[in-house]
Protein backbone atom coordinates (compact mmCIF):
# COMPACT_ATOMS: atom_id res chain seq x y z
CA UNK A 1 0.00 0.00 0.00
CA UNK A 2 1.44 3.49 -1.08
CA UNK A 3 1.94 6.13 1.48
CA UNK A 4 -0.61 8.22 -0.51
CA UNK A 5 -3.49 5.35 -0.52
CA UNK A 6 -6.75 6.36 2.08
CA UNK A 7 -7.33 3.99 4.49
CA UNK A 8 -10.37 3.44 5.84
CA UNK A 9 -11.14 4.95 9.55
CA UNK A 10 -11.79 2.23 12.04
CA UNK A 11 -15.24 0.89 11.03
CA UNK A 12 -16.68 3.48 9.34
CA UNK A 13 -17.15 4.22 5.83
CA UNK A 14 -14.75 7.13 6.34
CA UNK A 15 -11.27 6.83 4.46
CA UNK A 16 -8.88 9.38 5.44
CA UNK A 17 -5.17 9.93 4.13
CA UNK A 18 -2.40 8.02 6.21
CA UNK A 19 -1.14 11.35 7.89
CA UNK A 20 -2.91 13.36 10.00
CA UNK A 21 -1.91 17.20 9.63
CA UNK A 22 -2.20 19.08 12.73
CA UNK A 23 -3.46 22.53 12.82
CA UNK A 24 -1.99 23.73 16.72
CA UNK A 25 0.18 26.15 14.74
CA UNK A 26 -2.45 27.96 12.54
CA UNK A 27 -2.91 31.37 13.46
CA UNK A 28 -0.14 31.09 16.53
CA UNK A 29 3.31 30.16 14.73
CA UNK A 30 1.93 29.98 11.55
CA UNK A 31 0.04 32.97 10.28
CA UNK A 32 -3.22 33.01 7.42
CA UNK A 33 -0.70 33.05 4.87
CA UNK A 34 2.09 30.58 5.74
CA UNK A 35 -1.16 28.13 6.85
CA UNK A 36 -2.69 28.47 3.85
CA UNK A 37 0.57 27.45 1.94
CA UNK A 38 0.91 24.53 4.69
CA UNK A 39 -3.02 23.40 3.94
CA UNK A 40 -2.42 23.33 0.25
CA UNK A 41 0.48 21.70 -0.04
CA UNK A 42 -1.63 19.20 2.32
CA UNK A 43 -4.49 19.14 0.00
CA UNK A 44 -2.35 18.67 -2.81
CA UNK A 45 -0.88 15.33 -2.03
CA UNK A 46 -4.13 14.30 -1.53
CA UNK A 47 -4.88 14.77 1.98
CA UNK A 48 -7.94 15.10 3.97
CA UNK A 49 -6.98 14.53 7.73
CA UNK A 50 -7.10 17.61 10.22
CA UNK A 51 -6.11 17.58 13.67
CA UNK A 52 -7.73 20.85 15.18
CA UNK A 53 -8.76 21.67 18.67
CA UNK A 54 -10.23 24.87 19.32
CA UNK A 55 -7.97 25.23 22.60
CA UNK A 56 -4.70 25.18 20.55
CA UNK A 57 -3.21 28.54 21.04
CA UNK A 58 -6.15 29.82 23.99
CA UNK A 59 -3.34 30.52 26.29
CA UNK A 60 -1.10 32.56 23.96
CA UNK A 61 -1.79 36.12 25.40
CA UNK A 62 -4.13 37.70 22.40
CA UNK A 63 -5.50 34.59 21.13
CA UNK A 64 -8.75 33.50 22.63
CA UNK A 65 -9.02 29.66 21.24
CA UNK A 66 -10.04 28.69 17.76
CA UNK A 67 -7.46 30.28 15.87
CA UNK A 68 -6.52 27.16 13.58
CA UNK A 69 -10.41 26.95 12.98
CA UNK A 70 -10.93 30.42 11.74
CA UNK A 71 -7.97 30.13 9.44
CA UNK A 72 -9.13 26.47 8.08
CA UNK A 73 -12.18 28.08 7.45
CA UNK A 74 -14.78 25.71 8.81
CA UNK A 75 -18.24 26.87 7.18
CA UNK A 76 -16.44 28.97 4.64
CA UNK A 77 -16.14 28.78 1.29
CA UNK A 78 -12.31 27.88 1.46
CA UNK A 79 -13.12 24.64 3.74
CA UNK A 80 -15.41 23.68 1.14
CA UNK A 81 -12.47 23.96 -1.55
CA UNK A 82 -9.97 21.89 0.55
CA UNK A 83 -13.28 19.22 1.62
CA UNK A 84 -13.16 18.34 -2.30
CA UNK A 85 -9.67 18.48 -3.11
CA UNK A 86 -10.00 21.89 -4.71
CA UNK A 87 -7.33 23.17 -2.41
């Protein structure tokens, strides 16, 4: 099996790439841009695994928790893109 193949998720009909990208850096050490470049290039070799908790960066003075979700986008046109490979 290739490195690129989706697996299947447990028992469920979900089938997810092999790595998992985590999103802790979006929007703390990574800003909109440099994430964006990071989630493309992600996108682009085919994945479709996030990692995101909206607790991430909550105790970096200025940030008040779902940083890496407003820059992924969830609900926004942009999530949609990257949801069906559009990047």
């Amino acid at each position: 099996m290739s490195m690129t193949a989706l697996r299947k998720l447990g028992s469920s009909d979900l089938e997810v790439f092999p790595l998992a990208l985590g999103g802790n850096v979006f929007g703390w050490t990574a800003d909109e841009t440099q994430s964006f470049e990071v989630l493309d290039a992600y996108a682009a070799a085919g994945g479709n695994f996030l990692d995101t908790a909206d607790s991430y960066s909550a105790w970096i003075d200025g940030n008040k928790g779902g940083e890496s979700e407003t820059i992924i986008g969830w609900g926004s046109p942009r999530s949609s893109e990257v949801e069906s490979g559009g990047g």
